[in-house]
Protein backbone atom coordinates (compact mmCIF):
# COMPACT_ATOMS: atom_id res chain seq x y z
CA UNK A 1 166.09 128.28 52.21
CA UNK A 2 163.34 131.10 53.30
CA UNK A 3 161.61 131.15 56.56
CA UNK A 4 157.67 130.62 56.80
CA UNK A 5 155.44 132.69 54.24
CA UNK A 6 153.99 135.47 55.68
CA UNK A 7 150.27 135.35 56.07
CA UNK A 8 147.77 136.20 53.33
CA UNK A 9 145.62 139.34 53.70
CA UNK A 10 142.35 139.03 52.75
CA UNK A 11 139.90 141.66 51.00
CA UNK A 12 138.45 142.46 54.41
CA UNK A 13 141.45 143.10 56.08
CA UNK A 14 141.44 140.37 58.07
CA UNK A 15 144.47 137.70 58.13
CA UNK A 16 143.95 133.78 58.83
CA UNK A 17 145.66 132.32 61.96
CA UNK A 18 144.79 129.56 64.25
CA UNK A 19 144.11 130.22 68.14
CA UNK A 20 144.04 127.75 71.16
CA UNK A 21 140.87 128.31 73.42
CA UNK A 22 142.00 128.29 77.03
CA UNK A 23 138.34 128.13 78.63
CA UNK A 24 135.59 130.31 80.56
CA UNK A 25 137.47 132.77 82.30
CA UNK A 26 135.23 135.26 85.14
CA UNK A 27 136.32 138.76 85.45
CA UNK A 28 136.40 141.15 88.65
CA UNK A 29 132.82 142.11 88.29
CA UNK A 30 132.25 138.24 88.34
CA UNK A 31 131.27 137.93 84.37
CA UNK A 32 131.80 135.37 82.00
CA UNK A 33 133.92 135.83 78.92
CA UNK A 34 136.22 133.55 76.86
CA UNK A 35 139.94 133.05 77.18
CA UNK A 36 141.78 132.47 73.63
CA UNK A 37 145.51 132.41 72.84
CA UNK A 38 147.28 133.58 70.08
CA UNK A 39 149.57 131.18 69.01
CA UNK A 40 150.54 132.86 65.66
CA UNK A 41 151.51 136.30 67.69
CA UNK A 42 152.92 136.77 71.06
CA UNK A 43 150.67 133.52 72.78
CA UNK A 44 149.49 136.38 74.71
CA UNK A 45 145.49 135.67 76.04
CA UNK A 46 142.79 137.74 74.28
CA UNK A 47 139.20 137.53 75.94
CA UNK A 48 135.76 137.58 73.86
CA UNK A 49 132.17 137.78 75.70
CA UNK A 50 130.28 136.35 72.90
CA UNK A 51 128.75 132.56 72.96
CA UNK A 52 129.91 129.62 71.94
CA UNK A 53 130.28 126.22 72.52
CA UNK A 54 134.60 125.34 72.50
CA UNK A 55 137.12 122.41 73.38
CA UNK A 56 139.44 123.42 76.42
CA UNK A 57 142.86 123.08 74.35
CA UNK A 58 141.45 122.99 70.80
CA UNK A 59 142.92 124.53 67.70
CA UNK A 60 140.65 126.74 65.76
CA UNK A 61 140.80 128.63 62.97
CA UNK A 62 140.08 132.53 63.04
CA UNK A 63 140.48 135.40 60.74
CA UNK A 64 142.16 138.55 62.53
CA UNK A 65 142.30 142.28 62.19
CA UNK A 66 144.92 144.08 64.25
CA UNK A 67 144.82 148.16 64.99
CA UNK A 68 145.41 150.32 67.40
CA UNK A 69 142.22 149.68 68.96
CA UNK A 70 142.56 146.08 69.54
CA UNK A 71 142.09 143.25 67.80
CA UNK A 72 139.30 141.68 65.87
CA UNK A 73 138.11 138.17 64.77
CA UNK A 74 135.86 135.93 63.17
CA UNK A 75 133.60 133.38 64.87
CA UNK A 76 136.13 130.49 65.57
CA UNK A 77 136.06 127.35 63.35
CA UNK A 78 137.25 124.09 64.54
CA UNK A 79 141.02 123.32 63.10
CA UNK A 80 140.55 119.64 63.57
CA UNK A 81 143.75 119.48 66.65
CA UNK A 82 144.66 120.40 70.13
CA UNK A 83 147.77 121.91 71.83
CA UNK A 84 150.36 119.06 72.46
CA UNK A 85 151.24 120.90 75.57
CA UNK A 86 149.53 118.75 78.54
CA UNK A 87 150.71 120.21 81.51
CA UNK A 88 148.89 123.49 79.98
CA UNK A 89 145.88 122.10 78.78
CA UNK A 90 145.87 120.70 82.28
CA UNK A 91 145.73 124.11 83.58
CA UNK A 92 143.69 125.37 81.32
CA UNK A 93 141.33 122.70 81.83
CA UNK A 94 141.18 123.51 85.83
CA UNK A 95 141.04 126.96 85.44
CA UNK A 96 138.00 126.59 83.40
CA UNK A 97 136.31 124.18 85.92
CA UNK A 98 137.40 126.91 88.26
CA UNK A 99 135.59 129.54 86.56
CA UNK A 100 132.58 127.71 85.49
CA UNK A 101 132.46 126.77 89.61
CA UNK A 102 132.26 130.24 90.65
CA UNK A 103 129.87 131.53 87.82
CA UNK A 104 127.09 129.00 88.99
CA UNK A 105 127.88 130.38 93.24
CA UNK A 106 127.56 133.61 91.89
CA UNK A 107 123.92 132.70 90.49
CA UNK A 108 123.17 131.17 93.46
CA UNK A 109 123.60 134.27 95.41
CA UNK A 110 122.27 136.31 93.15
CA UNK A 111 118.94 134.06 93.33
CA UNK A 112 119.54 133.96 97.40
CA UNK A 113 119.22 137.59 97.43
CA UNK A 114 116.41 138.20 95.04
CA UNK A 115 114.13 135.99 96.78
CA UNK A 116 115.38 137.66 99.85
CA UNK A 117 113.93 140.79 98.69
CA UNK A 118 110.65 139.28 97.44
CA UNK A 119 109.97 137.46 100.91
CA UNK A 120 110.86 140.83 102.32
CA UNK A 121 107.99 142.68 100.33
CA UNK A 122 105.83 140.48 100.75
CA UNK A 123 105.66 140.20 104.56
CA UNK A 124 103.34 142.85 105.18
CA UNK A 125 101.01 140.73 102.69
CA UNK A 126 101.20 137.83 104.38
CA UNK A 127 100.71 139.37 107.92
CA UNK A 128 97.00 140.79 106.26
CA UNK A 129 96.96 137.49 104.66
CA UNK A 130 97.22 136.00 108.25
CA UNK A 131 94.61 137.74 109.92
CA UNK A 132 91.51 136.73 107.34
CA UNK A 133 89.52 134.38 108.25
CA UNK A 134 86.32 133.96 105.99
CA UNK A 135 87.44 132.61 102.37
CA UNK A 136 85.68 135.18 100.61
CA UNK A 137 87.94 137.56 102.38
CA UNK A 138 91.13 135.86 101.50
CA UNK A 139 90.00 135.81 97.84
CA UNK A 140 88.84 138.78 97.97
CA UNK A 141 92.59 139.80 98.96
CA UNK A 142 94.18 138.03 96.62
CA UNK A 143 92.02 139.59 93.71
CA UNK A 144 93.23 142.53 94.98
CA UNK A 145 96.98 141.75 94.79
CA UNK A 146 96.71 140.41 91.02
CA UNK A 147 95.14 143.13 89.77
CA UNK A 148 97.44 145.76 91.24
CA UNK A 149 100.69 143.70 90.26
CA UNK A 150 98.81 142.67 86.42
CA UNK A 151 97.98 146.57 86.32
CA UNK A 152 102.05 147.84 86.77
CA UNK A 153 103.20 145.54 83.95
């Protein structure tokens, strides 16, 4: 009796193998990529920034070219199963709620701190603003603004 048939090569390079997605990871500078295992190699986790829309746990099919500068893959294509493993897709499950939980506080203070910065430039505006009191004035102000702002775009 043999052991398991080694993988076909394709033209391309690029050998077939199925991979478990493990969920939205964030990384140290707070982005968002995607966590995938390799179950046909070392079940070691590979990240991927592109887009997608994945099943914590699911099987999916991938092609796969492996050098010395990394490794390469097709866009993943459902396999039609999950890991049997619950206790991991557990964790994998939480980790991703984890990440997903700290992506959207991130935005949050990124927002907080951009409208910081516009209430900040804009006080001196509103302290003019503050002082007109004849509506001509005030339009006549606020012409003034749209123009200038319309003009630097």
């Amino acid at each position: 009796m043999t052991g398991p048939a080694e993988p076909v090569q394709a033209d391309d390079g690029k050998v077939p193998e199925v991979w478990a997605y493990a969920g939205i990871r964030v990384n140290t500078k707070g982005k968002r990529f995607h966590a995938w295992i390799d179950q046909a190699g070392a079940g070691t986790q590979l990240t991927y920034t592109d887009s997608g829309r994945w099943i914590v746990g699911g099987l999916y099919d991938v092609r796969v070219a492996r050098d010395s500068s990394g490794v390469t893959r097709t866009y993943p294509k459902w396999a039609g199963s999950h890991v049997a493993d619950r206790d991991l897709l557990l964790e994998w499950s939480a980790r991703d709620a984890a990440a997903r939980a700290r992506l959207a506080a991130l935005a949050r203070e990124r927002s907080a701190l951009k409208q910081d910065a516009l209430d900040e430039a804009l006080q001196p505006l509103l302290d003019i603003a503050a002082k007109l009191r004849v509506q001509a004035d005030r339009d006549a102000f606020l012409a003034t603004i749209i123009r200038r702002v319309g003009r630097a775009w």
